[in-house]
Protein backbone atom coordinates (compact mmCIF):
# COMPACT_ATOMS: atom_id res chain seq x y z
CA UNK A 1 -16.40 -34.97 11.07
CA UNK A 2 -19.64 -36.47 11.30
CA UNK A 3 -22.83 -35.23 10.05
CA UNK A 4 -26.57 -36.52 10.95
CA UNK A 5 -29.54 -35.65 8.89
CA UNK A 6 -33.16 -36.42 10.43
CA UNK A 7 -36.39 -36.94 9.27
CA UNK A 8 -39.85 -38.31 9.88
CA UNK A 9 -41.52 -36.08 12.67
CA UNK A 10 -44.63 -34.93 12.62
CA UNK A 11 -48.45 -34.75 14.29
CA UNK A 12 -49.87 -38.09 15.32
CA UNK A 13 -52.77 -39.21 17.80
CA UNK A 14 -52.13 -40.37 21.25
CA UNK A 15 -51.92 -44.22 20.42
CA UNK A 16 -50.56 -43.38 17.22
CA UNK A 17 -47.24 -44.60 15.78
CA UNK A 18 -44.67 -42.75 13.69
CA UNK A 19 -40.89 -43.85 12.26
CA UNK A 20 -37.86 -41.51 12.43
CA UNK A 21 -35.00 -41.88 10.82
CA UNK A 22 -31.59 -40.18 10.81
CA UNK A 23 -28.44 -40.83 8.29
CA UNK A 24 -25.41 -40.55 9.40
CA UNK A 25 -22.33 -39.28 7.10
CA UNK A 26 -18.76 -38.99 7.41
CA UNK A 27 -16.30 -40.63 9.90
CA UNK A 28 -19.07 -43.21 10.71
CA UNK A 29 -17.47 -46.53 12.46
CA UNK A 30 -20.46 -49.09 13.77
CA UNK A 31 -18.66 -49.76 17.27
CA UNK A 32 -19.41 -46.27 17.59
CA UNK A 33 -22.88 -45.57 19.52
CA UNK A 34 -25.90 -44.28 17.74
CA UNK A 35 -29.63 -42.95 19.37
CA UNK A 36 -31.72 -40.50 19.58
CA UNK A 37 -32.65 -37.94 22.67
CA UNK A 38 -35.29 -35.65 23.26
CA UNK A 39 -36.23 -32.29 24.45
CA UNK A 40 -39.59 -30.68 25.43
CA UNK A 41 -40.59 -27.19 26.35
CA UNK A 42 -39.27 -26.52 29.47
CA UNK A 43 -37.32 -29.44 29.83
CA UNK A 44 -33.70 -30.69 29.78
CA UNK A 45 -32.67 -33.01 26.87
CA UNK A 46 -32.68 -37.00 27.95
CA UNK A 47 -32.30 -39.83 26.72
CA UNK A 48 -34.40 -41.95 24.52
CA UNK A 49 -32.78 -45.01 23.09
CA UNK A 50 -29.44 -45.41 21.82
CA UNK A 51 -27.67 -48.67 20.20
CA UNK A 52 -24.51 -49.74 19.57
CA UNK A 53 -22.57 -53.21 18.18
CA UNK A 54 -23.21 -54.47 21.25
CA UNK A 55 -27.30 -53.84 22.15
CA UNK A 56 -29.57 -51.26 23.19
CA UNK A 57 -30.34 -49.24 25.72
CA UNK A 58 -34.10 -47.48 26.48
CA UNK A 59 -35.26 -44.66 28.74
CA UNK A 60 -37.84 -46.87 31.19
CA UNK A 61 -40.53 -44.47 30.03
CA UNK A 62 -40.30 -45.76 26.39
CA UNK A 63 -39.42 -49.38 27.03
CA UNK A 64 -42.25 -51.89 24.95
CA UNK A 65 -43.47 -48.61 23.13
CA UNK A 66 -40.14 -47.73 21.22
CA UNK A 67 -38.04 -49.84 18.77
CA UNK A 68 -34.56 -48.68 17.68
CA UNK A 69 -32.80 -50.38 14.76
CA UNK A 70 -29.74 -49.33 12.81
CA UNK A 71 -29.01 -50.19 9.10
CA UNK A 72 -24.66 -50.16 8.92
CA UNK A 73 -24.55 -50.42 5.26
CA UNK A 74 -26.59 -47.23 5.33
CA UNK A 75 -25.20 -45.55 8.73
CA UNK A 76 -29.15 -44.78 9.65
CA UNK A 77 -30.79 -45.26 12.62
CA UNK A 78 -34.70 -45.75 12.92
CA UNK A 79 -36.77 -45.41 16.42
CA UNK A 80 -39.78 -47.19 15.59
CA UNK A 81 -42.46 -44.72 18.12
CA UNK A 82 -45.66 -46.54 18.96
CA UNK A 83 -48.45 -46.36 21.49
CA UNK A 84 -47.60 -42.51 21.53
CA UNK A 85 -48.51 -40.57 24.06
CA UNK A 86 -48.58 -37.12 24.64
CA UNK A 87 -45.90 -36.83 26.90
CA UNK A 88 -43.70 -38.28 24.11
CA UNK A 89 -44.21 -34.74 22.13
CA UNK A 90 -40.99 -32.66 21.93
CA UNK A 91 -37.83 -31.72 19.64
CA UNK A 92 -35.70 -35.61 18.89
CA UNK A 93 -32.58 -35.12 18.56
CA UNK A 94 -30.39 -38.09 16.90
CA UNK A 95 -27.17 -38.37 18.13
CA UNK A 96 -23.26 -40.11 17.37
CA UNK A 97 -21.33 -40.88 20.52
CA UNK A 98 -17.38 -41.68 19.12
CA UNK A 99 -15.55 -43.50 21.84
CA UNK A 100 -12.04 -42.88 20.60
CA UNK A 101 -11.49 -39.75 21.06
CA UNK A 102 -14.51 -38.67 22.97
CA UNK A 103 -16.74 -36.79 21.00
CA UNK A 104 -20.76 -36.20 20.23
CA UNK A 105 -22.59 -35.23 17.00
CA UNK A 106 -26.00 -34.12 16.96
CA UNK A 107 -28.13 -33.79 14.41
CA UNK A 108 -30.30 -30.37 13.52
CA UNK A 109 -33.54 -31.74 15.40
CA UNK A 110 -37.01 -33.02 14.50
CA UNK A 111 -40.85 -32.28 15.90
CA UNK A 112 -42.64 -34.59 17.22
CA UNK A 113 -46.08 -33.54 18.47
CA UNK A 114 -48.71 -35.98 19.89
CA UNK A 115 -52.04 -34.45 20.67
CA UNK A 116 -54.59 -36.42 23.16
C-alpha cells in the first residue's frame, strides 16, 4: 500500500508562483512513476507533470511555467508552479503510478486558486 500526503496550495496572483509538495509512504520503489494531476470545476482530471527514473513528462499548457523534481531519499515530489495563471486554479492531485502490477495511488487533494 502506498500512501501520498500533499501540501502547499493556496491563493496566489496571476504571475505568482507557489511550491507543492507531496510525500509518498509505503511500498515506494523510484522506477515507479510519480506527478501530479489536476481538476477544475466542471472539468475532467488531466494531467500535469509526472516523472519517473527515466525523465519527465509536462501537459503543453504548463511546459516553461512548471518544474517537477523528486527527492528519492525522501519519496516527495515538488511541482515548482510559476507564471500562474488563472486557468491553472483547481483541486492537484499527486499521484503514484506502480508498473508491476498495475496500480494508481492518489493522494487526498490540494487547492490551488489563482485570481487575475
Amino acid at each position: 500500500q502506498v500512501q501520498l500526503v500533499e501540501s502547499g496550495g493556496g491563493l496566489v496572483q496571476a504571475g505568482g508562483s507557489l511550491r507543492l509538495s507531496c510525500a509518498a509512504s509505503g511500498s515506494i520503489f523510484r522506477f515507479n512513476a510519480m506527478g501530479w494531476y489536476r481538476q477544475a470545476p466542471g472539468k475532467q482530471r488531466e494531467l500535469v507533470a509526472t516523472i519517473t527514473s527515466g525523465g519527465t513528462n509536462y501537459a503543453d499548457s504548463v511546459k516553461s511555467r512548471f518544474t517537477i523534481s523528486r527527492d528519492n531519499a525522501k519519496n516527495t515530489v515538488y511541482p515548482q508552479m510559476n507564471s500562474l495563471k488563472p486557468e491553472d486554479t483547481g483541486v492537484y492531485y499527486c499521484n503514484y503510478h506502480q508498473f508491476l502490477p498495475v496500480g494508481d495511488y492518489w493522494g487526498q487533494g490540494t487547492q490551488v486558486t489563482v485570481s487575475s
